[in-house]
C-alpha atoms as a PDB file:
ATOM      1  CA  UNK A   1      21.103 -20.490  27.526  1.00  0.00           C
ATOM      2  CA  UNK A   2      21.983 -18.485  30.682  1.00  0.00           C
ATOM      3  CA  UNK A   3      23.413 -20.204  33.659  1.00  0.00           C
ATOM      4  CA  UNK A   4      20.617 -20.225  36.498  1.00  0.00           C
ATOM      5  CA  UNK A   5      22.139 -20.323  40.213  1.00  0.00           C
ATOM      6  CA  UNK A   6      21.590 -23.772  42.264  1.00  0.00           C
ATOM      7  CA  UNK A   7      19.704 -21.186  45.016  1.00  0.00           C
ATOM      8  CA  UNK A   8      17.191 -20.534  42.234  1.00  0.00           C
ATOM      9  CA  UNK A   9      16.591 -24.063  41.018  1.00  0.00           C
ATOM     10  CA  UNK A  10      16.432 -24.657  44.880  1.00  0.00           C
ATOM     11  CA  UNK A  11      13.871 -22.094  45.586  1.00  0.00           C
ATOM     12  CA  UNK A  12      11.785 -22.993  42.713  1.00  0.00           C
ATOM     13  CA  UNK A  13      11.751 -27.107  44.304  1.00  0.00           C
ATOM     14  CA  UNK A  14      10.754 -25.749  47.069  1.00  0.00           C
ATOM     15  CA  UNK A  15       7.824 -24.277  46.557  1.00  0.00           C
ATOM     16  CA  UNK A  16       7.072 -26.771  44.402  1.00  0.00           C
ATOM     17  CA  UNK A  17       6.689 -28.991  47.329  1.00  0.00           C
ATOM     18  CA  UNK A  18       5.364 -26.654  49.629  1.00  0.00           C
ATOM     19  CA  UNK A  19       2.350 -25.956  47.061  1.00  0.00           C
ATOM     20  CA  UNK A  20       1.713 -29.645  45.990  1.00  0.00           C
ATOM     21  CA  UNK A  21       1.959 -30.248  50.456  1.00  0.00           C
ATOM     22  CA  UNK A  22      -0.764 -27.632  50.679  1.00  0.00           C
ATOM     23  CA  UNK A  23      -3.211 -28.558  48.490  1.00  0.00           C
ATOM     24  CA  UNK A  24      -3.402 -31.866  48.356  1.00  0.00           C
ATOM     25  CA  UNK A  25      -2.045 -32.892  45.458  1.00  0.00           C
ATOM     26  CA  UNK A  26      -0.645 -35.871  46.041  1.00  0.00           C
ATOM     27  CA  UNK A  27      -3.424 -37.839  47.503  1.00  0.00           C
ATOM     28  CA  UNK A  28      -4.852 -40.280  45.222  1.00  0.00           C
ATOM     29  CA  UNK A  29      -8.430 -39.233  46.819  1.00  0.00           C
ATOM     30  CA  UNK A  30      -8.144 -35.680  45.748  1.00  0.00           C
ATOM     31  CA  UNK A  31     -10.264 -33.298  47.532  1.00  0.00           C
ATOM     32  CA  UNK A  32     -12.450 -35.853  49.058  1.00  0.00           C
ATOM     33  CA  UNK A  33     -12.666 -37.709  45.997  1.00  0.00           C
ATOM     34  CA  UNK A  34     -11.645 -41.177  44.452  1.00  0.00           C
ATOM     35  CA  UNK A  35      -9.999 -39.362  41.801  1.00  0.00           C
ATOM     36  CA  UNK A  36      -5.741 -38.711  41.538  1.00  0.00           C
ATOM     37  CA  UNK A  37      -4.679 -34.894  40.527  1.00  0.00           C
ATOM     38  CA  UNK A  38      -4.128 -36.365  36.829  1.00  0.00           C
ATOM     39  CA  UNK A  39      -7.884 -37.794  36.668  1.00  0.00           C
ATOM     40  CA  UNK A  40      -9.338 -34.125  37.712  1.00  0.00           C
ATOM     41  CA  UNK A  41      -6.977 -32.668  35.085  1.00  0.00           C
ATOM     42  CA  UNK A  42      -8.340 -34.619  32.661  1.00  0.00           C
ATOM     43  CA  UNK A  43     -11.969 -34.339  33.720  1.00  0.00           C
ATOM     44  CA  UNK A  44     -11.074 -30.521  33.846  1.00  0.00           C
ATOM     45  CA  UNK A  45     -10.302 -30.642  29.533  1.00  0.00           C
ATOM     46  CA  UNK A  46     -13.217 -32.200  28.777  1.00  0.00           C
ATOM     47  CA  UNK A  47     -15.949 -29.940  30.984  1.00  0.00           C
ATOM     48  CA  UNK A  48     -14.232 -27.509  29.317  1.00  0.00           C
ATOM     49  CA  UNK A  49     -13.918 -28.967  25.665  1.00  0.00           C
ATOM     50  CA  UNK A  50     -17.468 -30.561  25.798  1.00  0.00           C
ATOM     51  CA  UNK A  51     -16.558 -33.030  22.926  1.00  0.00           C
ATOM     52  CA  UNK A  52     -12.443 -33.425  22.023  1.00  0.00           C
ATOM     53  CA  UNK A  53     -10.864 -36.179  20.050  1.00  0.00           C
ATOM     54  CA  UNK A  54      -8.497 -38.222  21.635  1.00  0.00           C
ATOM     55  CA  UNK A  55      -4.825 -36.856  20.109  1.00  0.00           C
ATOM     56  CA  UNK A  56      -5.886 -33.403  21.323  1.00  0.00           C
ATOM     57  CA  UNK A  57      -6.246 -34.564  24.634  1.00  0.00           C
ATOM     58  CA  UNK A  58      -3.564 -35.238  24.744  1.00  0.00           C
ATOM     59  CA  UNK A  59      -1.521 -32.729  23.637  1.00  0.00           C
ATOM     60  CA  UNK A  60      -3.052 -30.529  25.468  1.00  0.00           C
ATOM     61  CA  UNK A  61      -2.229 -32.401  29.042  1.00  0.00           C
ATOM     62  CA  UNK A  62       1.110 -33.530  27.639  1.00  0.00           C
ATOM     63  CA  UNK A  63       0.477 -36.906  28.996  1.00  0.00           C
ATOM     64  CA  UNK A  64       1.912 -40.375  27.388  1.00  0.00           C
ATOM     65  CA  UNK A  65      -0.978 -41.780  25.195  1.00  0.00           C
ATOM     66  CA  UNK A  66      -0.504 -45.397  27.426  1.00  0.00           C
ATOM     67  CA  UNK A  67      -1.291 -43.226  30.540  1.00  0.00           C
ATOM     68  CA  UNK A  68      -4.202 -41.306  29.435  1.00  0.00           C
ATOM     69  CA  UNK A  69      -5.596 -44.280  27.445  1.00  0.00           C
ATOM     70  CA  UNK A  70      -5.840 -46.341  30.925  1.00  0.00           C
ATOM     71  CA  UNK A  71      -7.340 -43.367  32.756  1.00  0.00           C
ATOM     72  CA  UNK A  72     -10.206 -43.209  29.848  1.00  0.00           C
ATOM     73  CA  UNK A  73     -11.083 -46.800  29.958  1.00  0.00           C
ATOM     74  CA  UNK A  74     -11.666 -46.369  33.922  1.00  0.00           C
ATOM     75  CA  UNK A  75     -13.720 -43.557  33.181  1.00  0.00           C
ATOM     76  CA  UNK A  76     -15.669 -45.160  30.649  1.00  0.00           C
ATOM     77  CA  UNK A  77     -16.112 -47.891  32.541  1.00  0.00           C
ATOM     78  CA  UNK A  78     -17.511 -45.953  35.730  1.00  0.00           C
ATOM     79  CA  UNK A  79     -19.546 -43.963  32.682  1.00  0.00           C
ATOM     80  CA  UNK A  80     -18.265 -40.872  33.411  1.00  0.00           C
ATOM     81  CA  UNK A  81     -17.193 -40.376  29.813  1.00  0.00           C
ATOM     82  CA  UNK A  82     -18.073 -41.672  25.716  1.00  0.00           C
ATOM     83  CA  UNK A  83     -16.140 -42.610  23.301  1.00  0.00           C
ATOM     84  CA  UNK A  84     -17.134 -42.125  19.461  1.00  0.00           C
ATOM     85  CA  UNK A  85     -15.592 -42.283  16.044  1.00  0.00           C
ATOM     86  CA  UNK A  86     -15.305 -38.377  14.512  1.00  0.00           C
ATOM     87  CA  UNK A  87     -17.729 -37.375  11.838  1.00  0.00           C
ATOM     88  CA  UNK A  88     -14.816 -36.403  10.002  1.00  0.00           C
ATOM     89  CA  UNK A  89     -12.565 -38.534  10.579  1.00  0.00           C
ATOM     90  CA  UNK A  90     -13.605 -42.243  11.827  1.00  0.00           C
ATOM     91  CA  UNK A  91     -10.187 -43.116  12.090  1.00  0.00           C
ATOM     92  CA  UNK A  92     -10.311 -40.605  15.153  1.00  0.00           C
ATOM     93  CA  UNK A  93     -12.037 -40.862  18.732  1.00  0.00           C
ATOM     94  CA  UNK A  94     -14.107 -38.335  20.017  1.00  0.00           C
ATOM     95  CA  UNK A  95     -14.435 -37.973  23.882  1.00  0.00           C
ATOM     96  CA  UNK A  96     -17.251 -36.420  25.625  1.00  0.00           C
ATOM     97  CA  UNK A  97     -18.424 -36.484  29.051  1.00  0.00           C
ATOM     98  CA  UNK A  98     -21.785 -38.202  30.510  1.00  0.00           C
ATOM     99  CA  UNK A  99     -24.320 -36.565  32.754  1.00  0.00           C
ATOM    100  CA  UNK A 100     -22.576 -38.836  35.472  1.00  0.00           C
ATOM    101  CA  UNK A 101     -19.008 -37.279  34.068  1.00  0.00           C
ATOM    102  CA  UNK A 102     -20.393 -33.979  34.436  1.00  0.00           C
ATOM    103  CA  UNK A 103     -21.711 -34.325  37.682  1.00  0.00           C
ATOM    104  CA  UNK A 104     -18.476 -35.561  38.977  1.00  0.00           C
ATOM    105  CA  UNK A 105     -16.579 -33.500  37.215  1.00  0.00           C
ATOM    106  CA  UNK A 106     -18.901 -30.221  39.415  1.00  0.00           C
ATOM    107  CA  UNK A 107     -17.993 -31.775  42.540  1.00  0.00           C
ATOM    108  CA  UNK A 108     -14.544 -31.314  42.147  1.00  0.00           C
ATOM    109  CA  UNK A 109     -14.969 -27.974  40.643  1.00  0.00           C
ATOM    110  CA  UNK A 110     -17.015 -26.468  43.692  1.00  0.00           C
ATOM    111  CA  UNK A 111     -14.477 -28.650  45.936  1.00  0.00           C
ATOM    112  CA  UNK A 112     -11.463 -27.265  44.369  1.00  0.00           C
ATOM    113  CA  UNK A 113     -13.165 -23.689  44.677  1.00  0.00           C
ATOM    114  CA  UNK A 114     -14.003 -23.999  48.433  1.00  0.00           C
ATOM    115  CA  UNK A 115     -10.462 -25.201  49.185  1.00  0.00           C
ATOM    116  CA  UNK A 116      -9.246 -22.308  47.313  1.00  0.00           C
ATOM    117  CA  UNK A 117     -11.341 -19.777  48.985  1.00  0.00           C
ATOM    118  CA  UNK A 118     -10.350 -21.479  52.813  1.00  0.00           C
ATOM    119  CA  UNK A 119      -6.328 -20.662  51.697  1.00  0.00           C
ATOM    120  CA  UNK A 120      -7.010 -16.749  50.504  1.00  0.00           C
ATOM    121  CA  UNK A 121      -9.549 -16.111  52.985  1.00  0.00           C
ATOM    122  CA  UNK A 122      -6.846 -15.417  55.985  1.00  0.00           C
ATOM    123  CA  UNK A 123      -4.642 -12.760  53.674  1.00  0.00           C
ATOM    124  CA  UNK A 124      -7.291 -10.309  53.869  1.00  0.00           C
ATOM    125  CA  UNK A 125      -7.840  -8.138  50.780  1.00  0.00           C
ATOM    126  CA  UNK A 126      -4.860  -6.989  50.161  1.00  0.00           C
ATOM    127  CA  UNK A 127      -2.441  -9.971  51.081  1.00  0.00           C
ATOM    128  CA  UNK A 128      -5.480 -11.619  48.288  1.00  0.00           C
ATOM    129  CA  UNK A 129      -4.227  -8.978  45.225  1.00  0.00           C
ATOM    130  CA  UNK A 130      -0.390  -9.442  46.474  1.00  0.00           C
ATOM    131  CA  UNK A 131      -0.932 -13.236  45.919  1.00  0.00           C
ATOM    132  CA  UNK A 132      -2.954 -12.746  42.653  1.00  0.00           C
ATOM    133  CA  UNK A 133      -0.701 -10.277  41.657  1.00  0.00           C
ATOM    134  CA  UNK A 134       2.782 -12.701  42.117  1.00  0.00           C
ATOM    135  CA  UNK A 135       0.954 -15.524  40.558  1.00  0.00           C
ATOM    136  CA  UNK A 136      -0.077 -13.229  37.284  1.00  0.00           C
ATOM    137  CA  UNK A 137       3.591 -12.408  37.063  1.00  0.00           C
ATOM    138  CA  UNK A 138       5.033 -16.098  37.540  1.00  0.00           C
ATOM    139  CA  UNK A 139       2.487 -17.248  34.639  1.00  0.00           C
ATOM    140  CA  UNK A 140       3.644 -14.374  32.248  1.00  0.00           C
ATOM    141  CA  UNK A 141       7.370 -15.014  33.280  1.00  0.00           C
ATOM    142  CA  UNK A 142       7.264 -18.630  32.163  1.00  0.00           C
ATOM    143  CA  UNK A 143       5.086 -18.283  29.390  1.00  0.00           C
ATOM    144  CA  UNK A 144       7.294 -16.046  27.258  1.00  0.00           C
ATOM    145  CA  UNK A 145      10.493 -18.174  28.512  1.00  0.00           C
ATOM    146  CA  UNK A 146       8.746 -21.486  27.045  1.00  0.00           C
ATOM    147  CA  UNK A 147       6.990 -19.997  23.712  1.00  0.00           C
ATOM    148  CA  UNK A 148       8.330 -21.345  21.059  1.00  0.00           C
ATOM    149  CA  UNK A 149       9.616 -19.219  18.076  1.00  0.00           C
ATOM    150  CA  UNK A 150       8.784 -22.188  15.322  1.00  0.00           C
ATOM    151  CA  UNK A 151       5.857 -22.592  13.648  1.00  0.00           C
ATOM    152  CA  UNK A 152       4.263 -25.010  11.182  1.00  0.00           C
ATOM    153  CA  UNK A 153       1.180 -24.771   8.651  1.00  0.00           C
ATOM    154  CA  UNK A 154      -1.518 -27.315   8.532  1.00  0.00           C
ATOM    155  CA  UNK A 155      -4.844 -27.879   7.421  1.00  0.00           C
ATOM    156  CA  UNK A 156      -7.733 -26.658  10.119  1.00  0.00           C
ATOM    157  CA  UNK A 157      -9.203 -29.095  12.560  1.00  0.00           C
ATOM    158  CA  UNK A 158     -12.872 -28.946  13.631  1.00  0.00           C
ATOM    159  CA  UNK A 159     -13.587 -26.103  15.429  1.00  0.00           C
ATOM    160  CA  UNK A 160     -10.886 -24.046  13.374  1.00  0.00           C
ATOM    161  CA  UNK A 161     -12.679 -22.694  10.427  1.00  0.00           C
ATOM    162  CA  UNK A 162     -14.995 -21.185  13.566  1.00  0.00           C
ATOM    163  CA  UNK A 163     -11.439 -19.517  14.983  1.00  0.00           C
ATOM    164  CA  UNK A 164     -11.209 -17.881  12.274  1.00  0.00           C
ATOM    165  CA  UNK A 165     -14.294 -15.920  12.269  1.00  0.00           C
ATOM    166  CA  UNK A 166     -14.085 -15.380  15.902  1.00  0.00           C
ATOM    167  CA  UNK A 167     -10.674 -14.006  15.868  1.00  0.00           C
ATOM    168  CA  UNK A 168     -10.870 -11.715  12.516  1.00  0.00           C
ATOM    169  CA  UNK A 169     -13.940 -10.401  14.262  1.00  0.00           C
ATOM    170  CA  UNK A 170     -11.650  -9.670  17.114  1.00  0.00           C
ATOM    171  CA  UNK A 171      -9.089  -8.525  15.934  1.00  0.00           C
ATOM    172  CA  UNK A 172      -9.928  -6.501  13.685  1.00  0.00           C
ATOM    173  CA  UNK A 173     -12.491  -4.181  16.131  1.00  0.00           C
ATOM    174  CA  UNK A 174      -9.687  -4.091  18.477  1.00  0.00           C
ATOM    175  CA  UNK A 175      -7.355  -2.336  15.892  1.00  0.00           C
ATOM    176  CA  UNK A 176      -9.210  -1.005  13.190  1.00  0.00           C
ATOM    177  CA  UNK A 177     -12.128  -0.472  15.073  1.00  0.00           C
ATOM    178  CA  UNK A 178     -14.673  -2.327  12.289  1.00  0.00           C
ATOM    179  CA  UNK A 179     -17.930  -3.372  13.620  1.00  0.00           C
ATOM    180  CA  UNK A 180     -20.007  -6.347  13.327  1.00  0.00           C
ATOM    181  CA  UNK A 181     -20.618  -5.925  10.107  1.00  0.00           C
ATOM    182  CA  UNK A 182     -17.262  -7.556   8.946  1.00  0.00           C
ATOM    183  CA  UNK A 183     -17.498 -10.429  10.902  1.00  0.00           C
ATOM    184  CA  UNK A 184     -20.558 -11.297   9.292  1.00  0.00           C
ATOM    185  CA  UNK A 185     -18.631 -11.076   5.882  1.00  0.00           C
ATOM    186  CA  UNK A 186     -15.980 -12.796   7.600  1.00  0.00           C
ATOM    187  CA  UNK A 187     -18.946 -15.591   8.900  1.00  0.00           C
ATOM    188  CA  UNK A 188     -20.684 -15.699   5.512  1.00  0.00           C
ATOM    189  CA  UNK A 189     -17.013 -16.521   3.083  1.00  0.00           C
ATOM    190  CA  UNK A 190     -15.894 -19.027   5.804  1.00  0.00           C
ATOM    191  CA  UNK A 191     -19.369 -20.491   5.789  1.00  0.00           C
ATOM    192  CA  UNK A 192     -19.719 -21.119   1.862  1.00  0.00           C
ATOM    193  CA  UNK A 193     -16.108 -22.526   1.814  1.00  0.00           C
ATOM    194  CA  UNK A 194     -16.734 -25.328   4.822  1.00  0.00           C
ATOM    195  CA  UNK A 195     -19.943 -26.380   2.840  1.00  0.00           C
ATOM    196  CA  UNK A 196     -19.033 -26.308  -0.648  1.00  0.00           C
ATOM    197  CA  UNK A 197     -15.326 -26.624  -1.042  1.00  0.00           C
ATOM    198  CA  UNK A 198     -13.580 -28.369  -3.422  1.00  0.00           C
ATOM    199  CA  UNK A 199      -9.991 -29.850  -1.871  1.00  0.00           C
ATOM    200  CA  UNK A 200      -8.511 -30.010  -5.195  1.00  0.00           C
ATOM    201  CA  UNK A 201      -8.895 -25.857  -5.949  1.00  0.00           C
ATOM    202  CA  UNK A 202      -9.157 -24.831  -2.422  1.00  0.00           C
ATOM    203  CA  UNK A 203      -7.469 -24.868   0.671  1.00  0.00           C
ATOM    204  CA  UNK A 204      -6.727 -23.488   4.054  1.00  0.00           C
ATOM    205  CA  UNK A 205      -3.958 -23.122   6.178  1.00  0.00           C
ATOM    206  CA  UNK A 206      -3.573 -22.453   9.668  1.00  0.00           C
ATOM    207  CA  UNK A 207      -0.548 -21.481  11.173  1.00  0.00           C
ATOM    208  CA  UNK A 208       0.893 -23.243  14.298  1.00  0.00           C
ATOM    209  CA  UNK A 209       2.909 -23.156  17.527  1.00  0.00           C
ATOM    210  CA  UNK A 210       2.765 -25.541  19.802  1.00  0.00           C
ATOM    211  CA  UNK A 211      -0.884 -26.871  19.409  1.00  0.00           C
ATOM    212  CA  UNK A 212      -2.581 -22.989  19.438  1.00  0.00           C
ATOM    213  CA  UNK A 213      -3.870 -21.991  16.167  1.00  0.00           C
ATOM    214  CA  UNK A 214      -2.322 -18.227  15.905  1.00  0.00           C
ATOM    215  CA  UNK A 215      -2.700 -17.318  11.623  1.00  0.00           C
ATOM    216  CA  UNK A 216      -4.417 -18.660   8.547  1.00  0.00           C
ATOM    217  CA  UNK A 217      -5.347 -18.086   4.822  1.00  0.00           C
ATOM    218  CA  UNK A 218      -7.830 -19.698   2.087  1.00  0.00           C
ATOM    219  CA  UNK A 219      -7.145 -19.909  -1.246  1.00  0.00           C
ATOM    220  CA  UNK A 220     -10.717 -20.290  -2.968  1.00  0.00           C
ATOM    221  CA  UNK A 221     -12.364 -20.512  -6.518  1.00  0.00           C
ATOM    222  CA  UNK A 222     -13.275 -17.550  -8.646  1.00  0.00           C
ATOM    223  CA  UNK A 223     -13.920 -19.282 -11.897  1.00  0.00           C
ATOM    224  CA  UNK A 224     -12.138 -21.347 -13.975  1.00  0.00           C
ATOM    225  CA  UNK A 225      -8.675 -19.550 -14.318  1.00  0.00           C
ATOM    226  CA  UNK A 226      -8.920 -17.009 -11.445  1.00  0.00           C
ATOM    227  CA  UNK A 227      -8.045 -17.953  -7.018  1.00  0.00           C
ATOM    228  CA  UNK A 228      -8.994 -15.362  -4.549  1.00  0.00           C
ATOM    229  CA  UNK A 229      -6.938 -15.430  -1.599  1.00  0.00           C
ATOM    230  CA  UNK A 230      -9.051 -15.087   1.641  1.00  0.00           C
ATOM    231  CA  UNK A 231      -8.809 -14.591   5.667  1.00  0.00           C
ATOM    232  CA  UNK A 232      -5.044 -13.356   5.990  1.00  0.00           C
ATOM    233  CA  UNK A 233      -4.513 -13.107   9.748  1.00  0.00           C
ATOM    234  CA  UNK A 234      -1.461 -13.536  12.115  1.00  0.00           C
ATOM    235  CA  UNK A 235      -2.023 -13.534  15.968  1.00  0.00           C
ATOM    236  CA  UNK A 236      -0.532  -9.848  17.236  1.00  0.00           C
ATOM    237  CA  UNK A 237       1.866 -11.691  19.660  1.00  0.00           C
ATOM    238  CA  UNK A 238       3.263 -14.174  16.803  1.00  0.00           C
ATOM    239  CA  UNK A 239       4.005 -11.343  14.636  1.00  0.00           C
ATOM    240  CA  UNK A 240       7.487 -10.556  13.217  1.00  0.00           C
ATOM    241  CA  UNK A 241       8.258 -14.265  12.705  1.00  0.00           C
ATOM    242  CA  UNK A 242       7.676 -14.446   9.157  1.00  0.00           C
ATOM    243  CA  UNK A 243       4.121 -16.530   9.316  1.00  0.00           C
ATOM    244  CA  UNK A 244       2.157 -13.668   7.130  1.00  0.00           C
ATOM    245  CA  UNK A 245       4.564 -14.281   4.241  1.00  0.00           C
ATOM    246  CA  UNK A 246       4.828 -17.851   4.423  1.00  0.00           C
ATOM    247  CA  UNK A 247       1.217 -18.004   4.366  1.00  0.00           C
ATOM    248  CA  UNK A 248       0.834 -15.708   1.089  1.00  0.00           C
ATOM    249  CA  UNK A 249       3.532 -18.024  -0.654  1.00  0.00           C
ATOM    250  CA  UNK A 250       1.574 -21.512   0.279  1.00  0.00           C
ATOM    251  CA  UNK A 251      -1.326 -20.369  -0.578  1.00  0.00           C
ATOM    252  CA  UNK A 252      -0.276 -18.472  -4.193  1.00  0.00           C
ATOM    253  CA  UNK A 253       1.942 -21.547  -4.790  1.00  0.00           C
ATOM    254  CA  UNK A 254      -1.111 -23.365  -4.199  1.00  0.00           C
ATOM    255  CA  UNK A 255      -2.823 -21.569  -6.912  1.00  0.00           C
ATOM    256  CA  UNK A 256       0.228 -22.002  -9.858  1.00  0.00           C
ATOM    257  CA  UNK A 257      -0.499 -25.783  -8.772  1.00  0.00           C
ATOM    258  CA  UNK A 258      -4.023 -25.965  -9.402  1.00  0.00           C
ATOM    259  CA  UNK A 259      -3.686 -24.484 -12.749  1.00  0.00           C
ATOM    260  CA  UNK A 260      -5.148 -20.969 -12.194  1.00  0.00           C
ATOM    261  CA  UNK A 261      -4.067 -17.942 -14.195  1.00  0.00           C
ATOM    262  CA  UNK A 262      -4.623 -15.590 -11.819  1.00  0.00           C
ATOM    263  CA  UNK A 263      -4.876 -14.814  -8.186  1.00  0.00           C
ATOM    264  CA  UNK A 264      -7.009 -12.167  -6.679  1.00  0.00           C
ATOM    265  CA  UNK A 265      -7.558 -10.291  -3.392  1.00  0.00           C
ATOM    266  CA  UNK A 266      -9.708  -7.883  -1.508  1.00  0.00           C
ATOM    267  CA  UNK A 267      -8.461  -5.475   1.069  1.00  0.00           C
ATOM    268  CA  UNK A 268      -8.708  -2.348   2.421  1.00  0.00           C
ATOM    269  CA  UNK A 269      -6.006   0.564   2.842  1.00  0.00           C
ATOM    270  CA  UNK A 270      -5.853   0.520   6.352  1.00  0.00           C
ATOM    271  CA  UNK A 271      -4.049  -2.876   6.503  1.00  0.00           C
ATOM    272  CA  UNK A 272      -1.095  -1.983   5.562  1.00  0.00           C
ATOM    273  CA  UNK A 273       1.070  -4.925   6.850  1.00  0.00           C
ATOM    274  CA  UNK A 274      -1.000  -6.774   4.886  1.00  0.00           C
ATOM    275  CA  UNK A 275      -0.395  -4.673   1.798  1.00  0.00           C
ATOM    276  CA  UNK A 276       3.310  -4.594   2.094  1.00  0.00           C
ATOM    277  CA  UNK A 277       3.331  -8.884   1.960  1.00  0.00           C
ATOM    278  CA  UNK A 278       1.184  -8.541  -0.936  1.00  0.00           C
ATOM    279  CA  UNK A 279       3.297  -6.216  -2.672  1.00  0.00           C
ATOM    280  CA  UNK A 280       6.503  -8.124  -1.993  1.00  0.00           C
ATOM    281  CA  UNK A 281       4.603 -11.463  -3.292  1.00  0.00           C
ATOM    282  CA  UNK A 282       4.247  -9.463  -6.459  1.00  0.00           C
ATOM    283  CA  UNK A 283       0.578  -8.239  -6.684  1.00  0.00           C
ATOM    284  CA  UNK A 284      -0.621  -5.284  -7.818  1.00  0.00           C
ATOM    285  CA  UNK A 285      -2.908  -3.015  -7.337  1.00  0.00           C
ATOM    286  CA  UNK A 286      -6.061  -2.945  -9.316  1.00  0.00           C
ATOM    287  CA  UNK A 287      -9.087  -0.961  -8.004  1.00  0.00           C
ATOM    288  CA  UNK A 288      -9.585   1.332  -5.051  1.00  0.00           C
ATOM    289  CA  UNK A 289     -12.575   3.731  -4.365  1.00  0.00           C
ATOM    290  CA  UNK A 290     -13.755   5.368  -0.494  1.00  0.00           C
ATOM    291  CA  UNK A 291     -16.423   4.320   0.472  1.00  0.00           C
ATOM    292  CA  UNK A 292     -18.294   3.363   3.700  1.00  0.00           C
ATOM    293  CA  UNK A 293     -17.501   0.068   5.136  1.00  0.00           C
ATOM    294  CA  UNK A 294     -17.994  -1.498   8.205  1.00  0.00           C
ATOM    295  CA  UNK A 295     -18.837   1.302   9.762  1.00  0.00           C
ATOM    296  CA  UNK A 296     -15.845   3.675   8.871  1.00  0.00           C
ATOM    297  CA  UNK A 297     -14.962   4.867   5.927  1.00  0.00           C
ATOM    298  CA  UNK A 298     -12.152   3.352   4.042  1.00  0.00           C
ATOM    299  CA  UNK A 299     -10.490   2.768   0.981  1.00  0.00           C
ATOM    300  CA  UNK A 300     -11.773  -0.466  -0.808  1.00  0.00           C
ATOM    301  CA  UNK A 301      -8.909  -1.997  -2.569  1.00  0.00           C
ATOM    302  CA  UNK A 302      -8.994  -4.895  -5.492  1.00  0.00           C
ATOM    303  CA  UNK A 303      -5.246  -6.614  -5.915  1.00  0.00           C
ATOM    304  CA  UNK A 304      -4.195  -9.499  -8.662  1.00  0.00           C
ATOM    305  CA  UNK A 305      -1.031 -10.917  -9.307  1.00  0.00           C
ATOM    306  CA  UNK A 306      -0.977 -12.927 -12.870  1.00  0.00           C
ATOM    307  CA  UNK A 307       0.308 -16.633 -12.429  1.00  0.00           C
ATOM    308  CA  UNK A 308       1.292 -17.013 -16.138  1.00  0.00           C
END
């Protein structure tokens, strides 16, 4: 770790204080309000969320469990917000906010936006994209400096399984340029496997860093002795850590441990990071023919690697 200059760590207090001075945000009757700066955070996640359970609440404000536990029983209290067991999990709590919740929660919204608009308002146009512009670059600054370069796999939470479809469909018209037509398919597979899945033959895995879903990969039933391995996909800014091959390996080591022979894939020629992990994992190639797909045309490819 670099050394960083006491002027810089100064500078940085500085503002720091000067900001927090200038909005406000310090008052425990924020904007006008009877609620602190942590209250109208929290209101924030769950306008946006519309239903959350309770542990990712709280990772996502990175607030002590105590804390945010106290600030939920107020709020439930003044019925701004529910609290429910999880359909999937009872063992979990799932917030959501009331009409009353909702309402509060567009007072502060439209207060926060008028106080916003009273501070840009004297910079004129351009002073406005200088101050946009600064802000932009302090966000991407400290973004990169804090992402963290570990990763862990897990099972998908609810909500997930719908990731995946949205980002495949994504993803894959930004660089391959496929249209809708794929994430359909994409739709359709994920679909049969959240309704019909058996745990003990299939699984998926998502791949994380710090909270944020970023790859995954299904391992599903063929038949009796053959696994299809489904939805390989590694966000473009996590690549080049090594997630797309740890996936492949979980998921065919998966497959030796549920007793299948065989494990399939399908693919198509223009993914060919995707081919090379496949290759290195040991499959082979079994079919290919051109054909239109998706609306291009590509080269339809069938893979297998035997597991005994």
């Amino acid at each position: 770790m670099s050394v960083v200059p006491q002027e810089q760590v100064a500078a940085v207090r500085a503002f720091n204080r000067f900001y927090t001075n200038l909005i406000g945000a310090l008052r425990d009757d924020l904007l006008g309000t009877s609620f602190s700066l942590t209250e109208a955070r929290v209101l924030f996640e769950l306008a946006q969320a519309g239903e959350v359970e309770m542990s990712d609440l709280r990772q996502r404000l990175d607030l002590d469990a105590g804390y945010l536990s106290r600030i939920l029983t107020r709020f439930e209290k003044d019925g701004l917000v529910r609290r429910n067991r999880s359909a999937f999990d009872g063992r979990r709590q799932v917030i959501t906010l009331t009409p009353d919740g909702r309402e509060a929660f567009t007072t502060l919204d439209a207060r926060a936006n008028e106080q916003i608009v009273e501070l840009l308002a004297p910079l004129g146009p351009e002073g406005q994209a200088h101050l946009v512009a600064a802000i932009n670059t302090m966000k991407a600054l400290l973004t990169t400096a804090r992402r963290s370069t570990s990763y862990s796999l897990r099972e998908p939470k609810p909500g997930e399984m719908g990731w995946i479809v949205q980002r495949h469909g994504a993803l894959y018209a930004a660089e391959y340029e496929l249209d809708a037509s794929f994430e359909a398919l994409v739709a359709r597979t994920v679909g049969e496997y959240a309704t019909t899945h058996d745990p003990r033959y299939e699984r998926v895995w998502i791949a994380d860093i710090d909270g944020e879903p970023v790859g995954c990969i299904g391992c599903v039933r063929e038949d009796d002795t053959t696994a299809r391995l489904r939805w390989l996909l590694v966000e473009p800014w996590a690549r080049g850590m090594g997630i797309g091959a740890r996936l492949v390996t979980e998921c065919v080591t998966f497959a030796r441990q549920a007793g299948y022979h065989r494990i399939v894939l399908w693919t198509i020629d223009v993914l060919e990071t995707a081919r090379r992990l496949y290759q290195r994992a040991g499959f082979r190639l079994a079919y290919e023919e051109r054909r239109p797909l998706f609306g291009r045309h590509l080269v339809d490819q069938d893979w297998v690697l035997e597991l005994r």
